[in-house]
N, C-alpha and C. Protein backbone atom coordinates (compact mmCIF):
# COMPACT_ATOMS: atom_id res chain seq x y z
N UNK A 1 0.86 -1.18 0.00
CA UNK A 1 0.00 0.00 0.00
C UNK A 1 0.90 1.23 0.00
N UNK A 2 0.79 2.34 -1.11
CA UNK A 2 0.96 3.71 -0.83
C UNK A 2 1.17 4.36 0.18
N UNK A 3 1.69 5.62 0.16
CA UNK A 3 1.45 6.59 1.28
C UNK A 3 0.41 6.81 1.65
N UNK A 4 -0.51 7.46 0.12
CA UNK A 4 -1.56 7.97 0.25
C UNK A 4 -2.73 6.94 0.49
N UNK A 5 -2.68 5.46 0.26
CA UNK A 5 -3.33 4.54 1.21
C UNK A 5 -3.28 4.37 2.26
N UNK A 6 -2.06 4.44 2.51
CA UNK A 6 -1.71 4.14 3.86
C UNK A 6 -2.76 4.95 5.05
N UNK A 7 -2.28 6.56 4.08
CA UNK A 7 -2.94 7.44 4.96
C UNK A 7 -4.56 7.40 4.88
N UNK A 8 -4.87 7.28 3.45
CA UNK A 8 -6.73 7.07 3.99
C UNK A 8 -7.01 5.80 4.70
N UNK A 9 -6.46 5.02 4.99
CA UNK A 9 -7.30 3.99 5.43
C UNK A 9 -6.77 3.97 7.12
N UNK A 10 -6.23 5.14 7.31
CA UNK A 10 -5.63 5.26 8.76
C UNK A 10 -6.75 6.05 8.71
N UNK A 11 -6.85 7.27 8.36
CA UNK A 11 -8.19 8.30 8.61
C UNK A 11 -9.42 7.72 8.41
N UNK A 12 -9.77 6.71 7.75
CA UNK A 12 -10.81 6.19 7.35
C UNK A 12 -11.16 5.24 9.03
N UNK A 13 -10.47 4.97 9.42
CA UNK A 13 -9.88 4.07 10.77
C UNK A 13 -10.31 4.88 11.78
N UNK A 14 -9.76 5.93 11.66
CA UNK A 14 -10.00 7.25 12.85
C UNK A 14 -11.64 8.08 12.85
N UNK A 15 -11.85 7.89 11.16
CA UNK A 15 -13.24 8.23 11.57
C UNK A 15 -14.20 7.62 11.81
N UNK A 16 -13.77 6.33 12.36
CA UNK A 16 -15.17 5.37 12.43
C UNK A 16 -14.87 5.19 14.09
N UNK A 17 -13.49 5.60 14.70
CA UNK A 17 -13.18 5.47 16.36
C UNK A 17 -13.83 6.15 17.13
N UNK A 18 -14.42 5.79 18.00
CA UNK A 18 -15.59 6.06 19.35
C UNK A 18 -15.08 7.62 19.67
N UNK A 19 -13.57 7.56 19.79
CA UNK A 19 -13.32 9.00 20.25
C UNK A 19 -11.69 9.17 19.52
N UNK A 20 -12.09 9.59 17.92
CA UNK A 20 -11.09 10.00 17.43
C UNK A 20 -10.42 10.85 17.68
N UNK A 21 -8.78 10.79 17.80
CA UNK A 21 -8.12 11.68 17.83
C UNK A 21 -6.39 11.43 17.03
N UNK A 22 -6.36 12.19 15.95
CA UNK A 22 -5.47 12.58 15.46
C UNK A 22 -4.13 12.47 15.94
N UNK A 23 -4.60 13.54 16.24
CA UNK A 23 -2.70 14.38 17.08
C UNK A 23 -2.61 13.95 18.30
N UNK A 24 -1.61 13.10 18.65
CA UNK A 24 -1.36 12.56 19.95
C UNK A 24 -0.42 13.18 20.73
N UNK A 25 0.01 12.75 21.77
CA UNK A 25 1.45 13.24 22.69
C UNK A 25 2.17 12.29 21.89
N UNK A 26 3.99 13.13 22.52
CA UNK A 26 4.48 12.14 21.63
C UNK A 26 4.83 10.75 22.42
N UNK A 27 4.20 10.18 23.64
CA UNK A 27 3.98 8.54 24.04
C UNK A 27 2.51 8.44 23.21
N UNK A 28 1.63 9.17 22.71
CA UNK A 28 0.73 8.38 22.03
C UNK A 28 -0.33 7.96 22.40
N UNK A 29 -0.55 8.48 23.92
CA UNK A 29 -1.79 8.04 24.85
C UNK A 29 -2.94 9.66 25.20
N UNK A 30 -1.85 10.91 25.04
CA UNK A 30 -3.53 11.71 25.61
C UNK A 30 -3.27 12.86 24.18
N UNK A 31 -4.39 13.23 23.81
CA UNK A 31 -4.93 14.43 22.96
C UNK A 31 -4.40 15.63 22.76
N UNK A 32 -3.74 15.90 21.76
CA UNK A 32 -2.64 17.23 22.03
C UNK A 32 -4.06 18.04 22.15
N UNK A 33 -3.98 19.46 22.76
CA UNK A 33 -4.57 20.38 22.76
C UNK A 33 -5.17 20.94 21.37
N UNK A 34 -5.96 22.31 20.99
CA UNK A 34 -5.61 22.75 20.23
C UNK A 34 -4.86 23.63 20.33
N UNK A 35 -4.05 24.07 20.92
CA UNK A 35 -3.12 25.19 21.07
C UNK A 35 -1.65 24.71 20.34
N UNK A 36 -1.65 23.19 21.09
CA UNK A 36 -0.54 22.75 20.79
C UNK A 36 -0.47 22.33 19.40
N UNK A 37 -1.40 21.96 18.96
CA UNK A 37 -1.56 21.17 17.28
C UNK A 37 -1.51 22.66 16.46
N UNK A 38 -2.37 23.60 16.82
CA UNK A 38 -1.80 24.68 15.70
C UNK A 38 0.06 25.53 16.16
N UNK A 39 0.38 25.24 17.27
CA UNK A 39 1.51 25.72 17.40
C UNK A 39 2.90 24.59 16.55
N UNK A 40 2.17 23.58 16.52
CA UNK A 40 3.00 22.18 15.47
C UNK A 40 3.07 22.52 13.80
N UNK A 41 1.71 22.55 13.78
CA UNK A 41 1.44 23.18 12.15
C UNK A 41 1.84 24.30 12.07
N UNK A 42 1.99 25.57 12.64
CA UNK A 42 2.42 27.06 12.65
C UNK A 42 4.44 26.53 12.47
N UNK A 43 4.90 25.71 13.16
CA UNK A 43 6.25 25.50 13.00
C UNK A 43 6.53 24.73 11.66
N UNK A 44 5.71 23.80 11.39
CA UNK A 44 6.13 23.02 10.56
C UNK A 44 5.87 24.08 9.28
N UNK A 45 4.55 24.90 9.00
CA UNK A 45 4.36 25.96 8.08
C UNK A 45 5.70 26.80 7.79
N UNK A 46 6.30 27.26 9.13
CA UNK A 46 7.23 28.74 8.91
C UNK A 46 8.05 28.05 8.95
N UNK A 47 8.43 26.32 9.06
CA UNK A 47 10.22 25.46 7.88
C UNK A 47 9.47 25.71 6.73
N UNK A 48 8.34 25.50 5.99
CA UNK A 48 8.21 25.43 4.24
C UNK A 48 8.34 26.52 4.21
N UNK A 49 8.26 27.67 4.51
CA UNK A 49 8.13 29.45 4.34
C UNK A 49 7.08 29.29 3.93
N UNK A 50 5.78 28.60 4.37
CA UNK A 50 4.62 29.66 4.64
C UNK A 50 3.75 30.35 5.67
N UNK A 51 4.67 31.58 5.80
CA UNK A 51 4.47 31.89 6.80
C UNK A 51 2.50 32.23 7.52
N UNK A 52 1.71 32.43 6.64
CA UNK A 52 0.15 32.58 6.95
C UNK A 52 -0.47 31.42 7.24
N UNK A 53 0.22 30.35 7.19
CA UNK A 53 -0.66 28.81 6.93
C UNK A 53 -0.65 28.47 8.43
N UNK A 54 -2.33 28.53 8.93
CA UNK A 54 -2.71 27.62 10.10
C UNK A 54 -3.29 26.82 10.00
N UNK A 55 -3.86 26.17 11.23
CA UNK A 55 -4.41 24.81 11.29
C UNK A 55 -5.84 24.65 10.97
N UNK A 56 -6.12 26.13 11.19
CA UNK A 56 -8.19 26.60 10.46
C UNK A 56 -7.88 26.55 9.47
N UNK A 57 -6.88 27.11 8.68
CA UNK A 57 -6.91 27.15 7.31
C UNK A 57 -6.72 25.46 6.70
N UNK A 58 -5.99 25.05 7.41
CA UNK A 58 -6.08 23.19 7.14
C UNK A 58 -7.48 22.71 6.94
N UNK A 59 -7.90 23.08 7.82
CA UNK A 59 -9.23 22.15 8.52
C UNK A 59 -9.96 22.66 7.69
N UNK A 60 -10.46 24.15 7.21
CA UNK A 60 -11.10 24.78 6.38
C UNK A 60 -11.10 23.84 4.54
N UNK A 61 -9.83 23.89 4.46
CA UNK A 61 -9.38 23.46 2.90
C UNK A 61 -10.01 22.15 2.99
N UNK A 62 -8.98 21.37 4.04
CA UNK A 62 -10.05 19.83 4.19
C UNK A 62 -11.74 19.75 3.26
N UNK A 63 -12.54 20.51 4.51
CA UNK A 63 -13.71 20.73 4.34
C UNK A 63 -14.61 21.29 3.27
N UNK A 64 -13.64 21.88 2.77
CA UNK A 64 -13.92 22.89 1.33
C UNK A 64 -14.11 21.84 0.25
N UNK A 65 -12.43 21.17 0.09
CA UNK A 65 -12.02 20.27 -0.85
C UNK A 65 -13.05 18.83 -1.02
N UNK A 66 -13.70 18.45 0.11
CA UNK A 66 -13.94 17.55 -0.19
C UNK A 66 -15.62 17.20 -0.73
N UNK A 67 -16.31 18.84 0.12
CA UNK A 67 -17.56 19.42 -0.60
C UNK A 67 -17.56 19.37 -2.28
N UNK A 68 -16.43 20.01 -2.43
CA UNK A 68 -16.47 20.30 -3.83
C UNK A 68 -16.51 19.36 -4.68
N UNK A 69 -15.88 18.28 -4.07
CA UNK A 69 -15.58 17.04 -5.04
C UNK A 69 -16.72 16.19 -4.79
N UNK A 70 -17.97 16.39 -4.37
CA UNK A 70 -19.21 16.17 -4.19
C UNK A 70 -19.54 14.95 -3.18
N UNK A 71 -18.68 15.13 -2.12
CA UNK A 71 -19.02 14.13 -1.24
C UNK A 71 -20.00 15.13 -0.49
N UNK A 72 -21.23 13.94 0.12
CA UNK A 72 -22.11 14.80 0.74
C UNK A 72 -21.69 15.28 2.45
N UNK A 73 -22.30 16.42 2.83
CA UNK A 73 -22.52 17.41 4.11
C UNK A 73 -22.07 15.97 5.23
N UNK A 74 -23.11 15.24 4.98
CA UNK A 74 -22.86 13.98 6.26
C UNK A 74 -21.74 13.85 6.76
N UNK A 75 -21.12 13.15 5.58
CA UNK A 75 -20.17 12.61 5.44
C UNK A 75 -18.77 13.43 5.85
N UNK A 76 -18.71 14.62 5.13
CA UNK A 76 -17.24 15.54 5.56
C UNK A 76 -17.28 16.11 7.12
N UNK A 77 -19.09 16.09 7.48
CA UNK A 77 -19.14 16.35 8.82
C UNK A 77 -18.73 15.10 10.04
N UNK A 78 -18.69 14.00 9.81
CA UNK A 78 -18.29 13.03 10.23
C UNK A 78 -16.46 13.32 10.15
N UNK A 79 -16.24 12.75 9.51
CA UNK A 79 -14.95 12.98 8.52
C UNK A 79 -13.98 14.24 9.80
N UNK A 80 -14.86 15.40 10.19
CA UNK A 80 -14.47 16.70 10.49
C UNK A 80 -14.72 16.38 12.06
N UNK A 81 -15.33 15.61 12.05
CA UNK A 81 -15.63 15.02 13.94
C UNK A 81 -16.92 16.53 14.41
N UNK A 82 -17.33 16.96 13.44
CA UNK A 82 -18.53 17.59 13.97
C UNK A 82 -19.86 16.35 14.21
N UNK A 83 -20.53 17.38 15.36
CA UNK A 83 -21.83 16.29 15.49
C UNK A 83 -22.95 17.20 14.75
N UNK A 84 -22.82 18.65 14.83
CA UNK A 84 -23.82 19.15 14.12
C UNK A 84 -23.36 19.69 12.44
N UNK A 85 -24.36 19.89 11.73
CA UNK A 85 -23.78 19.93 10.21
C UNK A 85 -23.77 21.36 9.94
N UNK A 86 -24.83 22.10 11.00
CA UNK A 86 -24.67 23.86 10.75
C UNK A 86 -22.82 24.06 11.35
N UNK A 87 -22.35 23.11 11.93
CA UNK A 87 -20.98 23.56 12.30
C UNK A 87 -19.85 23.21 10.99
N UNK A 88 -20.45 22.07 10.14
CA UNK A 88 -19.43 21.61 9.03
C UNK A 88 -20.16 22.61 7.72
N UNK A 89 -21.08 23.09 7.93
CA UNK A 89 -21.57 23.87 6.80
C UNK A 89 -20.44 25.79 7.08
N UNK A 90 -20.27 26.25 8.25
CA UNK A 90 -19.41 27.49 8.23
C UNK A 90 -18.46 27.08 7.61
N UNK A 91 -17.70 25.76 7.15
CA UNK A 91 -16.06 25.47 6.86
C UNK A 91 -16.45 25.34 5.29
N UNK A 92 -17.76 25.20 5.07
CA UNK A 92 -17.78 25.22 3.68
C UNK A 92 -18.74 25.71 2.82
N UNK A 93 -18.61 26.82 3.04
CA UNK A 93 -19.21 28.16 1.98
C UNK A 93 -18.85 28.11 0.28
N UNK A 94 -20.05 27.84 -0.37
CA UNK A 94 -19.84 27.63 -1.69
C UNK A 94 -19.08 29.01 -2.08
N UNK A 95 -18.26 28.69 -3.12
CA UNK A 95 -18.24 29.97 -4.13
C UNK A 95 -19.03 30.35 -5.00
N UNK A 96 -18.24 31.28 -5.61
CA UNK A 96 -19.65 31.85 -6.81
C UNK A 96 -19.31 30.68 -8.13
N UNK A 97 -18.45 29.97 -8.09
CA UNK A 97 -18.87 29.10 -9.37
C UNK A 97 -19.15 27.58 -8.41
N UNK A 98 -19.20 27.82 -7.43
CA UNK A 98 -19.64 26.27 -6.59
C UNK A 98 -21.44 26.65 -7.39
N UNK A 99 -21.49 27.85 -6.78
CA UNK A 99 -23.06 28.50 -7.30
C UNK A 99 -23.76 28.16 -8.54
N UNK A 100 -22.47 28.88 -9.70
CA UNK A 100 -23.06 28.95 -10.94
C UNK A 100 -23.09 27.27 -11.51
N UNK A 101 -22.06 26.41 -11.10
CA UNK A 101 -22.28 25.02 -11.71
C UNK A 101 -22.99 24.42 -10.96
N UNK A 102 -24.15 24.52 -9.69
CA UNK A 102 -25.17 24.05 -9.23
C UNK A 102 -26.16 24.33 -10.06
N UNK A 103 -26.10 25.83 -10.77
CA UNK A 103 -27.55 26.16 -11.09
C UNK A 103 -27.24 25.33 -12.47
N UNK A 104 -26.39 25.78 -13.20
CA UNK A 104 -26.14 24.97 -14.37
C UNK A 104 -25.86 23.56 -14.55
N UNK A 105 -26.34 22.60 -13.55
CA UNK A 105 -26.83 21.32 -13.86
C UNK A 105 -28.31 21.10 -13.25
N UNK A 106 -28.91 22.10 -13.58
CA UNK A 106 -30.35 22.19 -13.28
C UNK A 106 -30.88 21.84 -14.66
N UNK A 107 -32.09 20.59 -15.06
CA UNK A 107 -32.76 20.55 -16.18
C UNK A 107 -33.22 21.61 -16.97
N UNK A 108 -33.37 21.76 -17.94
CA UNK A 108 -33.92 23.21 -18.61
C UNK A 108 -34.67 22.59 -19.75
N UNK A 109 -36.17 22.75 -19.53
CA UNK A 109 -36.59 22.46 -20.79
C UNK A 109 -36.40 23.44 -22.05
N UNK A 110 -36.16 22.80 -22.87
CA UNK A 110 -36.40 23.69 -24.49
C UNK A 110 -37.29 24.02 -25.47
């Protein structure tokens, strides 16, 4: 298996766990914070030099990316460890062509 198998079927793993969690300590037993997980991503960002890139903006793209590619609300809300979907719906605000190619696969008679 791939990396990129490797890695979905670890996340795929994590989102079906009673009480998923990601980011561990580094023994692997309690829940990094969020303070600490965006202060990880904020370091690991400013080694690539990007310096604006946080962990909302992660979590955001996540959520964005995977709307778009038409997996349904449920699902990315699961996926996102939300329980409510008005909370996975703020991370993913259509654009204006999320917009215009909704309306434009609307039937149109002739």
């Amino acid at each position: 298996m791939g990396d990129r198998g490797a890695l979905t079927a670890g996340l795929l793993e994590l989102a079906m766990a009673e009480s998923p969690s990601l980011f561990l300590s580094g023994r692997g037993h309690a829940r990094l914070s969020t303070v600490s997980i965006a202060s990880v991503i904020c370091s690991i960002a400013q080694s690539a030099g990007l310096d604006h890139l946080t962990a909302h903006m992660l979590r955001h793209t996540f959520g964005t990316s995977l709307v778009r590619d038409g997996v349904d609300l449920v699902t990315v809300a699961q996926l996102m460890g939300h329980a409510r979907l008005e909370t996975t719906r703020a991370y993913t605000q259509p654009s204006q062509a999320d917009l215009e190619r909704a309306l434009g696969a609307l039937p149109v008679d002739d």
